[in-house]
C-alpha atoms as a PDB file:
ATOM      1  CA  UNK A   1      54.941-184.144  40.180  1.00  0.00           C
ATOM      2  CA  UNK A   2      55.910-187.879  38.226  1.00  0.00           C
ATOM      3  CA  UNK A   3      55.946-189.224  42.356  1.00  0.00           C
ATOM      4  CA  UNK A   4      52.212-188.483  43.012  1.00  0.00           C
ATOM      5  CA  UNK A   5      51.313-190.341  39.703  1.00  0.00           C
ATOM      6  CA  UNK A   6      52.931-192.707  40.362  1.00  0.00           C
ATOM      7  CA  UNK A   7      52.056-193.113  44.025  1.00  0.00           C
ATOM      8  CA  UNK A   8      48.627-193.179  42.338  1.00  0.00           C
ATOM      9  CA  UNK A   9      49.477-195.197  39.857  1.00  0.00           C
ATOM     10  CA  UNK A  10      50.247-198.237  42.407  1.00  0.00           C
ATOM     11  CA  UNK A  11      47.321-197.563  44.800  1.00  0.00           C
ATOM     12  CA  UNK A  12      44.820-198.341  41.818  1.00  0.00           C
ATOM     13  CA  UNK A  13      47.333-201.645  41.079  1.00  0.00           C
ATOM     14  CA  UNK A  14      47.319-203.111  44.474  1.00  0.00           C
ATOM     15  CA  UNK A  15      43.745-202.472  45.060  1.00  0.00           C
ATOM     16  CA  UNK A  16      42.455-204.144  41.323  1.00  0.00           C
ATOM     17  CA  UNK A  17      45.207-206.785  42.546  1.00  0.00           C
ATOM     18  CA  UNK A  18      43.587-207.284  46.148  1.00  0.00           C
ATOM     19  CA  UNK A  19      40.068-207.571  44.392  1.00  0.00           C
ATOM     20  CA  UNK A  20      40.976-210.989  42.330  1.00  0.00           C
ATOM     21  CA  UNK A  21      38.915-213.896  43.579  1.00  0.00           C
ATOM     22  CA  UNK A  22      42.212-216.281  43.871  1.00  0.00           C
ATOM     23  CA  UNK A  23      45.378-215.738  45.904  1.00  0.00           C
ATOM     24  CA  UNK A  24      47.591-216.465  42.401  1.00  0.00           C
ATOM     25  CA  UNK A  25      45.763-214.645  40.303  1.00  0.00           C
ATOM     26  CA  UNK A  26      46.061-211.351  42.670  1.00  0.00           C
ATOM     27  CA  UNK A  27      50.134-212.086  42.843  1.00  0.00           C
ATOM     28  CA  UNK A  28      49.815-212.078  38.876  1.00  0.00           C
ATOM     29  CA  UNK A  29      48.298-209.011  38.096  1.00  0.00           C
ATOM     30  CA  UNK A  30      50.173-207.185  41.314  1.00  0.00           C
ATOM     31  CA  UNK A  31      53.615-208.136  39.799  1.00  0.00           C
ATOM     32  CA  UNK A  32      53.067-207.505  35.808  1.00  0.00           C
ATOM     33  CA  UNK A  33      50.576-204.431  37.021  1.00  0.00           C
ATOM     34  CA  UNK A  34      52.624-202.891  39.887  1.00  0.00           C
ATOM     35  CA  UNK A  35      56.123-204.492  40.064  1.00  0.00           C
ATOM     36  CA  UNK A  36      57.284-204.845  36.707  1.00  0.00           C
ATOM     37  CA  UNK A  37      56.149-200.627  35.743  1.00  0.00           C
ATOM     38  CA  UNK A  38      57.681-199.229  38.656  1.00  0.00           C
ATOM     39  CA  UNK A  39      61.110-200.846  38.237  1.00  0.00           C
ATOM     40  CA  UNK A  40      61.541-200.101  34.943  1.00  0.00           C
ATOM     41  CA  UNK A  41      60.135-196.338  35.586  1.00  0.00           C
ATOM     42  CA  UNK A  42      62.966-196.170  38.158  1.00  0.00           C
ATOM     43  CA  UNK A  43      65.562-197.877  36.212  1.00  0.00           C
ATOM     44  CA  UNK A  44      64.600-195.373  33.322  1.00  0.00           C
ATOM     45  CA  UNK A  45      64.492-192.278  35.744  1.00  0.00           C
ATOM     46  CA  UNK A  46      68.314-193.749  36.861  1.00  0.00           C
ATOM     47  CA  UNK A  47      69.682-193.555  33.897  1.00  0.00           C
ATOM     48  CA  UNK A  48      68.184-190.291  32.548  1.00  0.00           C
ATOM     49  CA  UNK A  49      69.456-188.381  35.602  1.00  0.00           C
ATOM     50  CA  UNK A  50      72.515-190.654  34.968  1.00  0.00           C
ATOM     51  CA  UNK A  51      73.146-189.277  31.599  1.00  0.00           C
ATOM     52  CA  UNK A  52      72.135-185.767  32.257  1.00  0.00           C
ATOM     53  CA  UNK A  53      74.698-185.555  35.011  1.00  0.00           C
ATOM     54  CA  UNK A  54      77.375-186.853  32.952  1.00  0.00           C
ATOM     55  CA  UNK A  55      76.428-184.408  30.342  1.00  0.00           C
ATOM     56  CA  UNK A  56      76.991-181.786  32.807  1.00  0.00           C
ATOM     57  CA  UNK A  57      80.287-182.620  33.827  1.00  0.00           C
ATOM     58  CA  UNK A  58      81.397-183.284  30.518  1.00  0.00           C
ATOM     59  CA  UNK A  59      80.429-179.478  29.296  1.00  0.00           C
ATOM     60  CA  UNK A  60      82.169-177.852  32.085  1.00  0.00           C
ATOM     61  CA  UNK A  61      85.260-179.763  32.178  1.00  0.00           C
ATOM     62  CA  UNK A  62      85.416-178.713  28.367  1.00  0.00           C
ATOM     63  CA  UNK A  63      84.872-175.236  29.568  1.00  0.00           C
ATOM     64  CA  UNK A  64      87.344-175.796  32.275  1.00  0.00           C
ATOM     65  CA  UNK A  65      90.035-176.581  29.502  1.00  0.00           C
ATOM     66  CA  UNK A  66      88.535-173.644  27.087  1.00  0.00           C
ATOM     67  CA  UNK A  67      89.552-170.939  29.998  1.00  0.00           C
ATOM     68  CA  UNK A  68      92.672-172.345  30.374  1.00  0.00           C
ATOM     69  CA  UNK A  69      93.641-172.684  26.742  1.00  0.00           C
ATOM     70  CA  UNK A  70      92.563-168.722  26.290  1.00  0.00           C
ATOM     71  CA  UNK A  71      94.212-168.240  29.718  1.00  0.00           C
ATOM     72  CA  UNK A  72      97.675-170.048  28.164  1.00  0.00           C
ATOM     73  CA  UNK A  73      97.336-168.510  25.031  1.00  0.00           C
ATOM     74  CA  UNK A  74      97.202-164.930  26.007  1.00  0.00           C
ATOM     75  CA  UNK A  75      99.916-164.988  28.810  1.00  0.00           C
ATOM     76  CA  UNK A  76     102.196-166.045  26.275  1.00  0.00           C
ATOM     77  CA  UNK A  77     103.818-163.465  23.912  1.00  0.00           C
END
């Protein structure tokens, strides 16, 4: 869903970038309008998939180690 807004997102950018009347000016607005708010979007989608992953793995090697606890605990007299 987040891709077509943001597909939209830059279509409106390059095209109010495109309309400036100087070459500089369009460069301006297309890199603090366009560039700069899609790389940090991705670097903040990154880490937040990043993190959740980790998260992940974390809670089931600490249910890996809760089985075999209970599994260690009751084979043992």
């Amino acid at each position: 869903m987040w891709h077509i807004v943001a597909i939209g997102y830059l279509f409106v950018a390059v095209m109010f970038s495109a309309a400036q009347p100087s070459i500089a000016r369009a460069l301006i607005y297309l890199f603090f309008w366009a560039v700069l708010p899609t790389v940090f979007t991705v670097f903040v989608v990154t880490i937040r998939r990043r993190n959740r992953r980790m998260k992940r793995q974390e809670q089931a090697e600490f249910e890996q180690q809760r089985a075999q606890r209970q599994k260690d605990s009751g084979t043992k007299p």
